[in-house]
N, C-alpha and C. Protein backbone atom coordinates (compact mmCIF):
# COMPACT_ATOMS: atom_id res chain seq x y z
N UNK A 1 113.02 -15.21 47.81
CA UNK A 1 113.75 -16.15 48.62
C UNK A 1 114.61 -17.04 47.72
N UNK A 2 115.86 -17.23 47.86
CA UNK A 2 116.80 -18.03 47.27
C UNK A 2 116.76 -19.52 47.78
N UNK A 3 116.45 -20.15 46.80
CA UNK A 3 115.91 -21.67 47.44
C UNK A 3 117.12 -22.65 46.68
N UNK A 4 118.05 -23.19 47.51
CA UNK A 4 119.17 -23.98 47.11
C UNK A 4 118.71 -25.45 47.60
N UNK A 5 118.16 -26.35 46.90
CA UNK A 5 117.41 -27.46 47.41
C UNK A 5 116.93 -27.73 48.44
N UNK A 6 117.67 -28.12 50.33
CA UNK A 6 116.85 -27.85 51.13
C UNK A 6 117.21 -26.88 51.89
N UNK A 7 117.91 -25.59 51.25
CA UNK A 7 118.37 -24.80 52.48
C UNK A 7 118.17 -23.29 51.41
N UNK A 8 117.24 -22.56 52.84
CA UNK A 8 116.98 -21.35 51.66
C UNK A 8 117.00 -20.22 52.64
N UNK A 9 117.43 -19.24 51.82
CA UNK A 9 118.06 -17.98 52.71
C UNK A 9 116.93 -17.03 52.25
N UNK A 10 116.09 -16.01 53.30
CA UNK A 10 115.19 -14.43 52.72
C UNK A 10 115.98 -13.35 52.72
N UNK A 11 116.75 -13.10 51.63
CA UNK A 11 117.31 -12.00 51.52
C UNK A 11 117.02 -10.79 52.29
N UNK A 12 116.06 -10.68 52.53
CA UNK A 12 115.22 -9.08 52.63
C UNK A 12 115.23 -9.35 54.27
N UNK A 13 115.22 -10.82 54.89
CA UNK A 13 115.33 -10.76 56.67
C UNK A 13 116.90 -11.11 56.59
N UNK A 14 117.81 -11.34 55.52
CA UNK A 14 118.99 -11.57 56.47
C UNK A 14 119.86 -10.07 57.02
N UNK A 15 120.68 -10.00 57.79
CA UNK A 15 121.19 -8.92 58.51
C UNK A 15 122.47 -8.38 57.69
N UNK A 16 123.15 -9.75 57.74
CA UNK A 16 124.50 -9.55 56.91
C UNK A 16 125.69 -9.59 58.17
N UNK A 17 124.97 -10.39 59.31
CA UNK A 17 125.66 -9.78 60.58
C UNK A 17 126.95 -11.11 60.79
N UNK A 18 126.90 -11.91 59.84
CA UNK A 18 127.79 -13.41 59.69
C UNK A 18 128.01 -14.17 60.77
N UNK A 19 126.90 -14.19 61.51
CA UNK A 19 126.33 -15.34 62.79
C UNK A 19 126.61 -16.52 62.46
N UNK A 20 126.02 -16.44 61.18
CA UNK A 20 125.70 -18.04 60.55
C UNK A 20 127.28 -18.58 59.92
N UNK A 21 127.86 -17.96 59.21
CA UNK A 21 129.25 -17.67 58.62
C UNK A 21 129.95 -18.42 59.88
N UNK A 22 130.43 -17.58 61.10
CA UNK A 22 130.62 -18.07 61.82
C UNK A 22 130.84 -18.96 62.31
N UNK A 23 129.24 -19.96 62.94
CA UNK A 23 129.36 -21.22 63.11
C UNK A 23 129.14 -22.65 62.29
N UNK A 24 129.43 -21.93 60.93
CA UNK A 24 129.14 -23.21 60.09
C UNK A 24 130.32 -23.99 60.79
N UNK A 25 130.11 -25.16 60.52
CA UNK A 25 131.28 -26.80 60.84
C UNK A 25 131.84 -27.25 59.32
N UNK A 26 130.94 -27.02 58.22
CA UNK A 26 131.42 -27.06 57.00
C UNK A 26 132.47 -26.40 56.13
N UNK A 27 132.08 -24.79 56.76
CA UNK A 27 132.87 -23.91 56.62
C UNK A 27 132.04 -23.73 54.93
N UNK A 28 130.69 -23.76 54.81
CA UNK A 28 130.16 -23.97 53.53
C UNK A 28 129.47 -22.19 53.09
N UNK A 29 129.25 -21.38 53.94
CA UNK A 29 128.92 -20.50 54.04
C UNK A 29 129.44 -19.12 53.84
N UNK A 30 129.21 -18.32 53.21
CA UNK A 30 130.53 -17.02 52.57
C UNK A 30 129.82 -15.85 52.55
N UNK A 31 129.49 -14.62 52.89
CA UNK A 31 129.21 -13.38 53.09
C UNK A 31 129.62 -12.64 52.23
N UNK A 32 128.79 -12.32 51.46
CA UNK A 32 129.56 -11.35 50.08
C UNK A 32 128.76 -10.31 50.02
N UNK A 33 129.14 -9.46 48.66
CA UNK A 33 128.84 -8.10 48.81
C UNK A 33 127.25 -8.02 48.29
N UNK A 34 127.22 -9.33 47.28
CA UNK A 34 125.68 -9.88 46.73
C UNK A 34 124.91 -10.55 47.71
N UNK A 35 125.25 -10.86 48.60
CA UNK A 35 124.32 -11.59 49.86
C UNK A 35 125.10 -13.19 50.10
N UNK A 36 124.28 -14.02 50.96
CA UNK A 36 124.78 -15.15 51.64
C UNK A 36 124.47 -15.84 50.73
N UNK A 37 125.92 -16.85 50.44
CA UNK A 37 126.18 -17.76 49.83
C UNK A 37 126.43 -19.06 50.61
N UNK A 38 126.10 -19.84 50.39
CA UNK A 38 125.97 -21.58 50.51
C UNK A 38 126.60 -22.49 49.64
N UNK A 39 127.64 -23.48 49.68
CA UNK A 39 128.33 -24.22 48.79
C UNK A 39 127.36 -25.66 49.12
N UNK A 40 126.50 -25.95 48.44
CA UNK A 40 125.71 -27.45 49.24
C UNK A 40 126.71 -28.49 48.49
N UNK A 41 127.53 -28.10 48.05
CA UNK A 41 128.83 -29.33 48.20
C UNK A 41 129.51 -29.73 49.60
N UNK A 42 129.52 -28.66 50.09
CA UNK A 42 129.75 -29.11 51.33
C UNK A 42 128.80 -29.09 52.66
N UNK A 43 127.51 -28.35 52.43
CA UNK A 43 126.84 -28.31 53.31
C UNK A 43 126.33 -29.59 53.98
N UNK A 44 126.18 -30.07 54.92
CA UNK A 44 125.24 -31.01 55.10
C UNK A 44 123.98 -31.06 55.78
N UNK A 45 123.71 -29.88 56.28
CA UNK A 45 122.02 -29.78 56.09
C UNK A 45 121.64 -29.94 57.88
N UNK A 46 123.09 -29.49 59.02
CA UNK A 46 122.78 -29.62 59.85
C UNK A 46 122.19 -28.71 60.58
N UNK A 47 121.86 -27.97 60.16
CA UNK A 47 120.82 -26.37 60.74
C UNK A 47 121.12 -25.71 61.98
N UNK A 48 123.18 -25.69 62.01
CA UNK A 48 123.25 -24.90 63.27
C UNK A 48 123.24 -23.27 62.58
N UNK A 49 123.50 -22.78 60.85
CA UNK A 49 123.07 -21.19 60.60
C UNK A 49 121.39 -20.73 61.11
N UNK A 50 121.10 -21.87 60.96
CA UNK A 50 119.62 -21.74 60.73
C UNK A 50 119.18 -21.21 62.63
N UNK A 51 119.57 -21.82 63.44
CA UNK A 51 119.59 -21.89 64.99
C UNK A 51 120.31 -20.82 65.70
N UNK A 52 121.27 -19.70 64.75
CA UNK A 52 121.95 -18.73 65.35
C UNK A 52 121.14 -17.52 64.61
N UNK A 53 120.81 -17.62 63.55
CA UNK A 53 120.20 -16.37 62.98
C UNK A 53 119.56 -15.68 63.34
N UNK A 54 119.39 -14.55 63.77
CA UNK A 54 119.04 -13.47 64.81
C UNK A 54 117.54 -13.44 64.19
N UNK A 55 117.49 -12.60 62.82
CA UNK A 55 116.52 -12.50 61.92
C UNK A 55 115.52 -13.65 61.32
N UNK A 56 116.11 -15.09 62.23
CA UNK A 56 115.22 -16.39 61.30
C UNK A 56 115.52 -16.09 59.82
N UNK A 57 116.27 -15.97 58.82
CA UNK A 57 116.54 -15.94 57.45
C UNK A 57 116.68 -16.75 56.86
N UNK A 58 117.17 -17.73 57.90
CA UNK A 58 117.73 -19.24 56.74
C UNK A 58 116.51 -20.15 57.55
N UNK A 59 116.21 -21.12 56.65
CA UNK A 59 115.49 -22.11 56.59
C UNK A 59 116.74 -23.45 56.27
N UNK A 60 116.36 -24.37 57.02
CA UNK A 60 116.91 -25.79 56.72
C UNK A 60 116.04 -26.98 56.59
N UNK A 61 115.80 -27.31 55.35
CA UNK A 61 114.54 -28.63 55.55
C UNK A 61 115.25 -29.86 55.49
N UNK A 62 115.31 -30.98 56.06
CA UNK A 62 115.72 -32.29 55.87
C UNK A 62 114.92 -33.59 55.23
């Protein structure tokens, strides 16, 4: 599990299906060929990827 301070993605449950991509508001989120990326420069930790993810993959702790 890729743990980026409070927001952590399970590689192995995400889909790759860019749900989360999608509805970020940050626009902090990027789909690559290595897996889901997160900029927590811009993230702010409001857990709408976390609330669309089909697979539950992302975690958001506050």
């Amino acid at each position: 599990m890729c743990d980026t301070m409070a927001w952590k993605i399970d590689k192995q449950k995400c889909l790759r299906c860019g749900a989360c991509v999608s509805v970020c508001p940050e626009l902090a989120l990027d789909l690559r060929e290595d897996g889901l990326k997160n900029d927590m420069k811009k993230c702010t930790l409001c857990g709408i990827c976390e609330r669309v993810c089909p697979s539950r993959a992302i975690e958001v702790k506050k």
